[in-house]
Protein backbone atom coordinates (compact mmCIF):
# COMPACT_ATOMS: atom_id res chain seq x y z
CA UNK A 1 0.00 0.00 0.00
CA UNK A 2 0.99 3.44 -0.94
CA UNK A 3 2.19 5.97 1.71
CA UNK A 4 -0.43 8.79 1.84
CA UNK A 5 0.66 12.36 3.45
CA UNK A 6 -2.80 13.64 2.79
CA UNK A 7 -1.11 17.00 2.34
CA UNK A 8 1.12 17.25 5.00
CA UNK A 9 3.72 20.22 4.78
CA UNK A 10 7.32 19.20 4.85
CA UNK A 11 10.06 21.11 5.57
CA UNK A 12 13.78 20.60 3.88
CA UNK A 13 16.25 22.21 6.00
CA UNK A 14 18.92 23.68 3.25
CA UNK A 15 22.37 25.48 3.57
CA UNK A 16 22.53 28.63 0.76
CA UNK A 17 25.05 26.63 -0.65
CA UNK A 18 26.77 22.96 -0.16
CA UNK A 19 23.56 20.60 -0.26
CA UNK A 20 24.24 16.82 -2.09
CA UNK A 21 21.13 17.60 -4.69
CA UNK A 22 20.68 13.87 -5.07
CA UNK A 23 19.75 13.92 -0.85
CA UNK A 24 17.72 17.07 -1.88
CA UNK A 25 15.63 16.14 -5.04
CA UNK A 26 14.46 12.61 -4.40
CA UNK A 27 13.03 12.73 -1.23
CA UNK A 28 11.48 15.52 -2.18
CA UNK A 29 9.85 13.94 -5.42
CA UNK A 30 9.27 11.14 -2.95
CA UNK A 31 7.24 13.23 -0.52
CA UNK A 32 5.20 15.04 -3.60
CA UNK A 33 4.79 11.58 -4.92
CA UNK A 34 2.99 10.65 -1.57
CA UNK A 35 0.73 13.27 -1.40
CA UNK A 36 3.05 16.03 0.41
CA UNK A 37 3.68 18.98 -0.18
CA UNK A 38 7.59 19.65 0.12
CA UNK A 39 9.11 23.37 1.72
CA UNK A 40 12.47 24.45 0.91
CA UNK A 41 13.90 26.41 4.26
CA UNK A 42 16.79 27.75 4.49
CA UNK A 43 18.96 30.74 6.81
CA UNK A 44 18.57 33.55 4.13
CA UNK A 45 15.81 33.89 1.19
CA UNK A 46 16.39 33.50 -2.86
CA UNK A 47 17.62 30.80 -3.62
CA UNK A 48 20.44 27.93 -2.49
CA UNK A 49 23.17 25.85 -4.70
CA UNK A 50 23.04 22.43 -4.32
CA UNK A 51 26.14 20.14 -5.36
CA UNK A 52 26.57 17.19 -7.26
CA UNK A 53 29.04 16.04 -4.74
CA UNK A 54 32.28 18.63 -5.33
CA UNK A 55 30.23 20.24 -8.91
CA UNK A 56 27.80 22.78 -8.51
CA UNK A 57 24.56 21.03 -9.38
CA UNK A 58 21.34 23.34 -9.77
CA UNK A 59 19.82 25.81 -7.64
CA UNK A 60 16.40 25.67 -5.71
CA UNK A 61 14.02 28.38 -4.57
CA UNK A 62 13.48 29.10 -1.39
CA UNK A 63 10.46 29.41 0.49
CA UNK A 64 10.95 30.55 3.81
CA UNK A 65 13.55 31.24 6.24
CA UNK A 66 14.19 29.48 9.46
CA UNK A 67 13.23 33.23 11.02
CA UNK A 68 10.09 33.02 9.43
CA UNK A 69 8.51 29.38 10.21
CA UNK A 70 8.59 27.07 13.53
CA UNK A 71 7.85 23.07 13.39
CA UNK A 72 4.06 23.84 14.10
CA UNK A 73 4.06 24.81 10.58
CA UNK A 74 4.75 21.64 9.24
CA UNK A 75 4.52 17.99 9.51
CA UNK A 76 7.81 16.89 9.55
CA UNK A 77 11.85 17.86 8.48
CA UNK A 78 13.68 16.49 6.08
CA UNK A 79 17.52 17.19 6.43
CA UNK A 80 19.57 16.69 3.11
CA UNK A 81 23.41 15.77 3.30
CA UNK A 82 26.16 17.12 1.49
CA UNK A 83 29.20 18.21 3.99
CA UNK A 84 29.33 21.48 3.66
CA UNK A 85 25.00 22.16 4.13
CA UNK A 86 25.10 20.59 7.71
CA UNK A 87 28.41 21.98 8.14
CA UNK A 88 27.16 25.75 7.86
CA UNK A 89 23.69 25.02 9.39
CA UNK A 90 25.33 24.31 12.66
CA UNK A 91 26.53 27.09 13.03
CA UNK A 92 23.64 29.46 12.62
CA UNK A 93 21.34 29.59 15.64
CA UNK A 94 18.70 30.07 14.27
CA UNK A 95 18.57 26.57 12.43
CA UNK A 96 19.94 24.87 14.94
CA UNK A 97 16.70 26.06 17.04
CA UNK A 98 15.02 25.36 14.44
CA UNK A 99 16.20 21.47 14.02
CA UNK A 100 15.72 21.31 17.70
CA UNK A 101 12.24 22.61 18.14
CA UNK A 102 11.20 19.56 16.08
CA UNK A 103 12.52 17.31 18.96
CA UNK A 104 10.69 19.45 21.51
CA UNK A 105 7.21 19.41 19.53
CA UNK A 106 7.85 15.43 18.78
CA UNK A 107 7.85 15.75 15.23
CA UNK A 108 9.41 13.37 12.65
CA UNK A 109 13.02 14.21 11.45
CA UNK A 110 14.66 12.59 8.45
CA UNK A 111 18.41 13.08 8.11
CA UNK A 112 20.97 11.16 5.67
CA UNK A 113 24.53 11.36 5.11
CA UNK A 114 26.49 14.60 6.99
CA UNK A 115 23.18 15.71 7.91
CA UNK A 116 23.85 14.00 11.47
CA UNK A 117 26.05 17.06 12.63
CA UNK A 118 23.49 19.65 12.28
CA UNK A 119 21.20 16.70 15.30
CA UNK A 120 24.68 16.90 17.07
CA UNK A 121 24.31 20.09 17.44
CA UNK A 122 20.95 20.38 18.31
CA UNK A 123 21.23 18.40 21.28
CA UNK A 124 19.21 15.31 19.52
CA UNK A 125 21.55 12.16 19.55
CA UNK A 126 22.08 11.56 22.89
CA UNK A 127 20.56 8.29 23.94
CA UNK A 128 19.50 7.24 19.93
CA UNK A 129 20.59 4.54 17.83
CA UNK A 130 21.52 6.17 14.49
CA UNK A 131 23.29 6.16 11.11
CA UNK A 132 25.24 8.80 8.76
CA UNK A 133 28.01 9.29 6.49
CA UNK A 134 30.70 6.99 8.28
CA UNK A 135 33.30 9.53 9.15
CA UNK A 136 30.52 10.92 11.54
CA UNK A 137 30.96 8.01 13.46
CA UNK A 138 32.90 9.24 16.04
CA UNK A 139 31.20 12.62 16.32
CA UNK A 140 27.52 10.81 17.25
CA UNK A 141 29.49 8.61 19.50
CA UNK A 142 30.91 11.64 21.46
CA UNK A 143 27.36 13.06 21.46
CA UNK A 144 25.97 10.58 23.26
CA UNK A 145 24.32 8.29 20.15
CA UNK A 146 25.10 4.91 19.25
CA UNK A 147 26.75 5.21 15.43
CA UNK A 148 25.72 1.86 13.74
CA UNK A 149 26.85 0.74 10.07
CA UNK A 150 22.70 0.52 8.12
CA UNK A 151 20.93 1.60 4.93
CA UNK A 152 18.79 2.88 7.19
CA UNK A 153 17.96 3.67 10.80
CA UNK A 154 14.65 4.44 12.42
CA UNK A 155 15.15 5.53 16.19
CA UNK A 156 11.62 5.80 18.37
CA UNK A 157 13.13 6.86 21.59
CA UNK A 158 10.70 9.41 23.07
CA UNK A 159 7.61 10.67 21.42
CA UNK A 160 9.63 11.39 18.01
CA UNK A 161 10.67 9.06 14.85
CA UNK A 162 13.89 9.91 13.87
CA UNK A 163 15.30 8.40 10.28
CA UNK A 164 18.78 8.42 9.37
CA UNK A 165 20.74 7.08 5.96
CA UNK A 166 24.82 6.87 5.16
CA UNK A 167 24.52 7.93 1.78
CA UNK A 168 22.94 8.95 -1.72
CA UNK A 169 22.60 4.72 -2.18
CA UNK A 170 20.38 4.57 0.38
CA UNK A 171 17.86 6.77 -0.67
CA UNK A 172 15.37 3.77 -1.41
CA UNK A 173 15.23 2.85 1.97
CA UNK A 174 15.26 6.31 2.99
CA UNK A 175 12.82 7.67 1.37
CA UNK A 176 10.48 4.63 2.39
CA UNK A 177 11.31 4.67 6.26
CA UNK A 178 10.88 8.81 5.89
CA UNK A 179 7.57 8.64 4.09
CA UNK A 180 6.56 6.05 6.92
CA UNK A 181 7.54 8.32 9.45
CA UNK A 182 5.56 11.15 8.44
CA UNK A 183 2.34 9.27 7.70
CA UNK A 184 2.14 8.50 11.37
């Protein structure tokens, strides 16, 4: 049976520049595809440049700031990889609030590759079994998580799902634990 969002609004937490576009463009199709209805957010308006790992891939409009929207405004947060997006994004404030406000409200949170460093920083690993990119290994470790080598992870410890995926070849079995997630 097909994964229905009914709707839902989901957020995609973007650098202005650095995202893997692969990690950016198919879950989004995969959330449209399901009935959602996909946000780009990001720390400054116009648009961002994703990468096609070191090339500059295409760019993406923007559609609200991390100022401008909270997690009550959407359903759930999808968190692209690429190293330098998650890189940047933790260390602006204001999306690191942002990441961590959809702890506090219990939303869903999707993250694959680097992504895992922008939850470090949000306070959101300790305690959770989760995957990345493997040179984060040590990073969720020191944060408090337990690092494990999966296509995919899905973590239920307290009220929130939280997905994670290594790398642009999981993005199968991200994109179906993620749309699972968010049907809830």
């Amino acid at each position: 049976m097909a994964t229905d969002l009914n709707g839902s609004v989901i957020a995609f937490l973007a650098a202005p520049e650095g995202t893997e576009q692969v990690e950016l463009t198919d879950p989004w199709e995969a959330v449209e595809k399901a009935g959602g209805r996909p946000q780009l957010i990001s720390t400054s308006s116009g648009q961002i440049q994703a990468f096609k790992h070191l090339d500059k891939g295409d760019t993406f409009t923007v559609h609200a700031t991390v100022e401008d929207v909270g997690a009550a405004d959407f359903g759930g947060l999808v968190l692209p990889g690429g190293v330098a997006n998650p890189d940047f994004l933790r260390t602006v404030p204001a999306a690191v609030s942002f990441v961590k406000e959809f702890f506090d409200k219990a939303k869903p949170v999707a993250a694959i590759c680097h992504a895992p460093w922008a939850l470090i920083e949000a306070d959101a690993v300790s305690g959770r079994r989760l995957t990345s990119f493997p040179s984060l290994k040590t990073d969720i470790t020191n944060a408090g998580g337990e690092w494990v080598d999966e296509e995919v992870v899905v973590c239920s410890m307290g009220p929130n799902k939280l997905v994670t995926s290594r790398k642009p070849d999981d993005i199968p079995a991200f994109n179906d634990a993620m749309l699972s997630a968010f049907a809830e």
